[in-house]
C-alpha atoms as a PDB file:
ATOM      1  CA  UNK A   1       9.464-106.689 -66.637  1.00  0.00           C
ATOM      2  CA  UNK A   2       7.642-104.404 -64.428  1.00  0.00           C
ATOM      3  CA  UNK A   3       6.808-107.262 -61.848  1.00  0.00           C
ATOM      4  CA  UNK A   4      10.610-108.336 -61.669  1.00  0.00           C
ATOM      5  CA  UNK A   5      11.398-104.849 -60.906  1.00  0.00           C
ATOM      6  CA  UNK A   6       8.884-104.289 -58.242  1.00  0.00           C
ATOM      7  CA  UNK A   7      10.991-107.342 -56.674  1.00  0.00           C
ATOM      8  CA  UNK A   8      13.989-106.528 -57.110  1.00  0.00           C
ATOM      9  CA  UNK A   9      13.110-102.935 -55.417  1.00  0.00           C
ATOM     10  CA  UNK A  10      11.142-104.179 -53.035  1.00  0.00           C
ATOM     11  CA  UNK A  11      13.789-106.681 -51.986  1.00  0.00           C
ATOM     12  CA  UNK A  12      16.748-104.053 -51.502  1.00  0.00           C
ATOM     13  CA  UNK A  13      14.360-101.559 -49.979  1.00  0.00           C
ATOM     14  CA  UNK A  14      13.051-104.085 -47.506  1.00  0.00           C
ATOM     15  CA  UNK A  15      17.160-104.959 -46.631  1.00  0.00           C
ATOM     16  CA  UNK A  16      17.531-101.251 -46.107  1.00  0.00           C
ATOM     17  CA  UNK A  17      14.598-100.976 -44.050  1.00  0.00           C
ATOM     18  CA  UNK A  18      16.078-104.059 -41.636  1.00  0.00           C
ATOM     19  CA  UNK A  19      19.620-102.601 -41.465  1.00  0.00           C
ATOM     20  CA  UNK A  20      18.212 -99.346 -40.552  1.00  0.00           C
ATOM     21  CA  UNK A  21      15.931-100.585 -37.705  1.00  0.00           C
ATOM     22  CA  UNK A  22      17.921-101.544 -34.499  1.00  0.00           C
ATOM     23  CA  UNK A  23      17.347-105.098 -33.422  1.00  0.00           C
ATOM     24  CA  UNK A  24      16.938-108.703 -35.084  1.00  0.00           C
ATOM     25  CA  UNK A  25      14.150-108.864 -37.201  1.00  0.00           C
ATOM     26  CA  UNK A  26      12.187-112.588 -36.850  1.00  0.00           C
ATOM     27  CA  UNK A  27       9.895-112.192 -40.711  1.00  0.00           C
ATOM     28  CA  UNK A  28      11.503-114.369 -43.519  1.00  0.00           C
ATOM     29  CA  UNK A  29      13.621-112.645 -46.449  1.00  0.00           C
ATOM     30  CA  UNK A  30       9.747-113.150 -49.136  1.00  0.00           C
ATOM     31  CA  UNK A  31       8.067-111.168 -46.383  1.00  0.00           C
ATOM     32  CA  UNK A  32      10.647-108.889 -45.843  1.00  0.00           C
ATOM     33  CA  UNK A  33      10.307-108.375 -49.537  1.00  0.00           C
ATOM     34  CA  UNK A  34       6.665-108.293 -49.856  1.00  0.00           C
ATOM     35  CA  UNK A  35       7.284-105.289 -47.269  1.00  0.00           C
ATOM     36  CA  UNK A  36       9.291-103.846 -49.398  1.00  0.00           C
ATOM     37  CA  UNK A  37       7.263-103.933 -52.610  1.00  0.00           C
ATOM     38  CA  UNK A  38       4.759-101.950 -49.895  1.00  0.00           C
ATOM     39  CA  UNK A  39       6.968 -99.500 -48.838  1.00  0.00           C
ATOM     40  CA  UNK A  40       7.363 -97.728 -52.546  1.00  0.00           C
ATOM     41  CA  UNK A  41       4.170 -98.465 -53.332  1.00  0.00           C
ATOM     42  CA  UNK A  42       3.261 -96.194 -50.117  1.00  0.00           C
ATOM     43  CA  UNK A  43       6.371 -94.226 -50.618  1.00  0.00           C
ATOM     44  CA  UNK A  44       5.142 -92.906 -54.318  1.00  0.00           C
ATOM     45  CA  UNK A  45       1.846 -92.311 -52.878  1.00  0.00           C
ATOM     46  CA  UNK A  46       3.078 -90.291 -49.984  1.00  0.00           C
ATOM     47  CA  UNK A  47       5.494 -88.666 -52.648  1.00  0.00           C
ATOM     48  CA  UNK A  48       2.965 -87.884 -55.158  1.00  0.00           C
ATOM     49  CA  UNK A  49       0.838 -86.242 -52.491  1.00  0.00           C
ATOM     50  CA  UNK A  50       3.542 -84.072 -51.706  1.00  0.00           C
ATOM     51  CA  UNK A  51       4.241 -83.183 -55.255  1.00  0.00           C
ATOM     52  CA  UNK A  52       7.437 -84.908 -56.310  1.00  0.00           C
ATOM     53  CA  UNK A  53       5.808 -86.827 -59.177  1.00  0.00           C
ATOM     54  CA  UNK A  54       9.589 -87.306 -61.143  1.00  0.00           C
ATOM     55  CA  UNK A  55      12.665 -85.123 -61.552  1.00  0.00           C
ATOM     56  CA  UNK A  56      15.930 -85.121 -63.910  1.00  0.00           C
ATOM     57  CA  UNK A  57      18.663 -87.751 -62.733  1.00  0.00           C
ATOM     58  CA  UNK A  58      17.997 -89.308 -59.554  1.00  0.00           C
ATOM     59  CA  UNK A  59      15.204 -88.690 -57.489  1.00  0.00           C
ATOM     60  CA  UNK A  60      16.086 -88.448 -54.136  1.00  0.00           C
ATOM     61  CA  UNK A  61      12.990 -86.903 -52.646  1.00  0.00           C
ATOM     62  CA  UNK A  62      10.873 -90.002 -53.737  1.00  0.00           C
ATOM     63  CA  UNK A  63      13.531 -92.730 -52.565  1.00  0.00           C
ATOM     64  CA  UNK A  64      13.637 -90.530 -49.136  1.00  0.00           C
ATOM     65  CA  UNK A  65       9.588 -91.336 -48.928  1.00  0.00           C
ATOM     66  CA  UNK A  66       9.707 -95.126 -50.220  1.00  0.00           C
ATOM     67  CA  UNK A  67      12.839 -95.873 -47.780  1.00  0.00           C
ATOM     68  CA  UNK A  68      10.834 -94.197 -44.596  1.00  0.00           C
ATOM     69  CA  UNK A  69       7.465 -96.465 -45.771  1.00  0.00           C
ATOM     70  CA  UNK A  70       9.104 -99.227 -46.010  1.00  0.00           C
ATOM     71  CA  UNK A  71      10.936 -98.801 -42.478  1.00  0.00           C
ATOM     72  CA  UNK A  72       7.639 -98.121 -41.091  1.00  0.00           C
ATOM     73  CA  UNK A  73       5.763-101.248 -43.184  1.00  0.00           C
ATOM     74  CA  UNK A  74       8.819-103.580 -42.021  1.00  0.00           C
ATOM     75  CA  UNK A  75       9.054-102.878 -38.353  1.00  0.00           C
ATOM     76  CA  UNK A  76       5.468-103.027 -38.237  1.00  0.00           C
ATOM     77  CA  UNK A  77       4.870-106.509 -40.102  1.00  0.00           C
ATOM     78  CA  UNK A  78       8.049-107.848 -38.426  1.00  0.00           C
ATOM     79  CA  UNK A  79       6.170-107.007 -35.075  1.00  0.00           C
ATOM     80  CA  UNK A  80       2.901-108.834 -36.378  1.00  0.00           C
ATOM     81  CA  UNK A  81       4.539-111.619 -37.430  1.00  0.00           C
ATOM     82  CA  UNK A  82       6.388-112.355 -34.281  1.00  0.00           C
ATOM     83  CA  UNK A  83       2.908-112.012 -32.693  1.00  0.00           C
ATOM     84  CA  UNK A  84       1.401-114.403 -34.950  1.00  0.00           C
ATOM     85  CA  UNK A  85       4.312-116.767 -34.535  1.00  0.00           C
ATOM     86  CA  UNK A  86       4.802-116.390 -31.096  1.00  0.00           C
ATOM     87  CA  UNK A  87       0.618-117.744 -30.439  1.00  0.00           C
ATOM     88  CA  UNK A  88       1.340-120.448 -32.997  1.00  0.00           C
ATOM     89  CA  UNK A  89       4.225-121.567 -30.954  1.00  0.00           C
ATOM     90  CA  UNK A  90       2.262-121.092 -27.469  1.00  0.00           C
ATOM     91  CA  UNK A  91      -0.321-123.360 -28.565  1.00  0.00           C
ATOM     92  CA  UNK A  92       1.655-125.963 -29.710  1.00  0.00           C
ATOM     93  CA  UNK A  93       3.409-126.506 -26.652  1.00  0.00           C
END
């Protein structure tokens, strides 16, 4: 159950990260997942470190640090990926 969840998460965090940066994003909807799964992994690291291990009802703080990780991790791997893709499709032609 813990796998599925670290999808599903990682799949609604990594749509939130693309609505929030400005521009079409080029990386397919499993990568923009896989970013995802990276950004709360990062995001409860970077939240840990500052302290906010868990809190009563919903924690805010920590979903505040995974969505800004996964922002980061998306725009970032969406930009590698077109980079990749764009040499694969230079050397073809």
């Amino acid at each position: 159950m813990g796998w599925l969840w670290a999808i599903i998460v990682g799949f609604v965090l990594g749509l939130l990260a693309k609505l929030i940066i400005p521009g079409k994003q080029h990386s397919p909807l499993w990568l923009t997942t896989i970013f995802g799964i990276l950004g709360a992994i990062v995001g409860n690291s970077i939240a840990r470190a500052f302290g906010v291990e868990s809190t009563r009802g919903v924690d805010w703080s920590r979903h505040i640090f995974q969505i800004v990780a996964a922002v980061i991790i998306v725009y970032l791997g969406d930009m590698l990926y077109v980079a990749t893709i764009g040499k694969k499709k230079t050397q073809q032609t």
